[in-house]
C-alpha atoms as a PDB file:
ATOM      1  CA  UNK A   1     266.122 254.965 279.830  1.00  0.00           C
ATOM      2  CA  UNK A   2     264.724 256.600 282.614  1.00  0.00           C
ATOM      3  CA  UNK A   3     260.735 255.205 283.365  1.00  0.00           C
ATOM      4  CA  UNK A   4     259.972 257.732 285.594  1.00  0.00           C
ATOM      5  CA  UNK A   5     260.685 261.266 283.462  1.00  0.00           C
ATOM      6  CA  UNK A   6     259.144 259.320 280.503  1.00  0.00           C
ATOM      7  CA  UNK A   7     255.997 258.184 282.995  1.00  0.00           C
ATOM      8  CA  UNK A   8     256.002 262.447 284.045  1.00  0.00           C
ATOM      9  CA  UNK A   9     256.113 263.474 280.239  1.00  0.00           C
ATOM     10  CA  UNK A  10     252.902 260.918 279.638  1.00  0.00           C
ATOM     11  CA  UNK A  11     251.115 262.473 282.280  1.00  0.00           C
ATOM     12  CA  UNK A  12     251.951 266.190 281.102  1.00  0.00           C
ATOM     13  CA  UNK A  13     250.495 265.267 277.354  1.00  0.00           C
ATOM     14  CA  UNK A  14     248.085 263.873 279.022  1.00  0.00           C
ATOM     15  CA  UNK A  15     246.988 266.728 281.101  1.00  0.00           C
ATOM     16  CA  UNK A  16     247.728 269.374 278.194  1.00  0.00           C
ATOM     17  CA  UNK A  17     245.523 267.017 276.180  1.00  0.00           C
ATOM     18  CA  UNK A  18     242.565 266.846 278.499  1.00  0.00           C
ATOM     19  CA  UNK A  19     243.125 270.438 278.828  1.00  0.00           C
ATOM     20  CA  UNK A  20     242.283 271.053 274.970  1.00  0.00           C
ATOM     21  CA  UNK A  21     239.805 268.585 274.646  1.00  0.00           C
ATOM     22  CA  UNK A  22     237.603 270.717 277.124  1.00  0.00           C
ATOM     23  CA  UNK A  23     237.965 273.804 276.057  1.00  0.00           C
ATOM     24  CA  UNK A  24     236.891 272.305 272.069  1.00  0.00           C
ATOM     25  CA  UNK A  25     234.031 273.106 270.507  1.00  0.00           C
ATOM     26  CA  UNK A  26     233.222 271.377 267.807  1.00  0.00           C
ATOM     27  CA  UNK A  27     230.136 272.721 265.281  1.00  0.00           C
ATOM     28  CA  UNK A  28     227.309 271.151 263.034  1.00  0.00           C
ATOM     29  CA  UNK A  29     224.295 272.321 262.894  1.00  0.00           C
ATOM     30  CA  UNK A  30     224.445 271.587 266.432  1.00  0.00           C
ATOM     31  CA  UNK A  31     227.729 272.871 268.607  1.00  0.00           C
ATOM     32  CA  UNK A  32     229.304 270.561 271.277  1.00  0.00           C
ATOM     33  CA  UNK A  33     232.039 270.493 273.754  1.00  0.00           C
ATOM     34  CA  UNK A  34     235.289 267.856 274.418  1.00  0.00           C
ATOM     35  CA  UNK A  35     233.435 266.984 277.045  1.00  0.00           C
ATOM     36  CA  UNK A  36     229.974 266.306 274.931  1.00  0.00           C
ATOM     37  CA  UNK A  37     227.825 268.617 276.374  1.00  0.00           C
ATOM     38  CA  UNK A  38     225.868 269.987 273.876  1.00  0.00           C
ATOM     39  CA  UNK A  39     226.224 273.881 273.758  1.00  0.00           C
ATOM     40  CA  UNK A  40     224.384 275.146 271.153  1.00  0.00           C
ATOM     41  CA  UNK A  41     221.703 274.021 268.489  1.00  0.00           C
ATOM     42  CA  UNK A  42     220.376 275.846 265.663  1.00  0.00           C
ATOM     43  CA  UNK A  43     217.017 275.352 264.535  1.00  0.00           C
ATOM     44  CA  UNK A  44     215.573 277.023 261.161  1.00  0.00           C
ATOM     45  CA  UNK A  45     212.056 278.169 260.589  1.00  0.00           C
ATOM     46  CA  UNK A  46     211.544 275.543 258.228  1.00  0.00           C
ATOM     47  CA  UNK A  47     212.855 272.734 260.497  1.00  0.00           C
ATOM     48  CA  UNK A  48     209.475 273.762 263.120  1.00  0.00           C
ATOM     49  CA  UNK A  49     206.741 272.305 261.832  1.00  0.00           C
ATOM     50  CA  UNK A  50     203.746 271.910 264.650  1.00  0.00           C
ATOM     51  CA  UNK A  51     201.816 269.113 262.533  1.00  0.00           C
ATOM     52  CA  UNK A  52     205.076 267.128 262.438  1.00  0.00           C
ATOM     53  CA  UNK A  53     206.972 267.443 265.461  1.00  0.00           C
ATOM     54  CA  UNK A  54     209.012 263.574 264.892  1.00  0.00           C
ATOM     55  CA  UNK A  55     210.927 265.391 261.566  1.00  0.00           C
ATOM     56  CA  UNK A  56     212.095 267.816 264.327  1.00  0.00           C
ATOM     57  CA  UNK A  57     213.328 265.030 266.719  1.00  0.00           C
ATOM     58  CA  UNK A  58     214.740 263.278 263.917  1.00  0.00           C
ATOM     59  CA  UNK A  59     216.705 266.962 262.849  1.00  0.00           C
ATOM     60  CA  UNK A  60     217.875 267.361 266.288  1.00  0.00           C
ATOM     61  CA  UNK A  61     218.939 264.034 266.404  1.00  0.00           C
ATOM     62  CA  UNK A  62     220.836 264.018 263.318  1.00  0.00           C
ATOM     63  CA  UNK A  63     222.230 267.409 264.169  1.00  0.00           C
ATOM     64  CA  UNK A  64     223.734 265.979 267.882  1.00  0.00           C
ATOM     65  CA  UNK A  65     225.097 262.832 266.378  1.00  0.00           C
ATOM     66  CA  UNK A  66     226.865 264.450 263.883  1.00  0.00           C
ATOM     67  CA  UNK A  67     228.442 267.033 266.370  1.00  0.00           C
ATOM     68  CA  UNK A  68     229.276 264.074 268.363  1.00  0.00           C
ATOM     69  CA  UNK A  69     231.091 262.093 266.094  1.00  0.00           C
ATOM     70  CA  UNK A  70     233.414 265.124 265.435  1.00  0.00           C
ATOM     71  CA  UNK A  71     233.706 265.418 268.513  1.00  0.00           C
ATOM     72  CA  UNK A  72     235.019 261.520 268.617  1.00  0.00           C
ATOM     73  CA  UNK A  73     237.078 262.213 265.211  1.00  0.00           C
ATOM     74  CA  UNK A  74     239.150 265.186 266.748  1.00  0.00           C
ATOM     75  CA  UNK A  75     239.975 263.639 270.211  1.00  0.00           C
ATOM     76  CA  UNK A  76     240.933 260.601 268.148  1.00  0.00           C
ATOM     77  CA  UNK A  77     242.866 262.914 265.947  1.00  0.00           C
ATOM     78  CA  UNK A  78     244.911 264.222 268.852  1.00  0.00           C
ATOM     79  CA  UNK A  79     245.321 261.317 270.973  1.00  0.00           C
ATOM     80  CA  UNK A  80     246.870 259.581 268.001  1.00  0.00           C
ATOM     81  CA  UNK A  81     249.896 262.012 268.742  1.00  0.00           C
ATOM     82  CA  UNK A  82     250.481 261.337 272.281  1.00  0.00           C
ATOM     83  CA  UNK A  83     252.287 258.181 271.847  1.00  0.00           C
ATOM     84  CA  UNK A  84     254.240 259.332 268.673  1.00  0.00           C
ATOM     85  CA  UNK A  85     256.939 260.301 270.505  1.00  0.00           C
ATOM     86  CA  UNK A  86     257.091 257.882 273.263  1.00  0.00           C
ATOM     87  CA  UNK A  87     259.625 255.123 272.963  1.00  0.00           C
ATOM     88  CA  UNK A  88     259.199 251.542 275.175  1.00  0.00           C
ATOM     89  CA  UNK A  89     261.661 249.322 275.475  1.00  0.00           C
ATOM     90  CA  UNK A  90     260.918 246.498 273.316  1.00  0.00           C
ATOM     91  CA  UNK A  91     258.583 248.644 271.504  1.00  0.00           C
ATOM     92  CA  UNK A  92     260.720 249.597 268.541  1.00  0.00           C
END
């Protein structure tokens, strides 16, 4: 078994990884990058309301966590496959 070309192929999946991770965009009613910077948020007439400005927060809010945690889900999703095809000694 040769550590270092299996060390190299880690590091390419890891790279090609990053590399989709960033260019992800991920889309609620909010939209959101692999890197969770928050690109894009809709807001509907009905959701701006002047005499009640905390329902807005609390949309926004909702709207960014929920982007985020598919943002978490698909990065999970992905990284789940970069070890699939690694074998350690003593590892199975």
């Amino acid at each position: 078994m040769n550590i270092q070309k299996m060390m190299k192929d880690l590091q390419r999946m890891q790279s090609k990884l990053q590399d989709e991770i960033e260019v992800m965009e991920l889309e609620a009613t909010a939209r959101m990058n692999g890197r969770k910077e928050l690109t894009a948020l809709t807001l509907t007439p009905e959701a701006i309301t002047p005499d009640d400005p905390g329902m807005m927060q609390d949309l926004i809010l909702a709207a960014v966590n929920e982007v985020g945690r598919k943002v978490d889900a698909e990065i999970q999703k992905k990284t789940q496959g970069l070890s699939a095809g690694l074998k350690l000694p003593g590892l199975g």
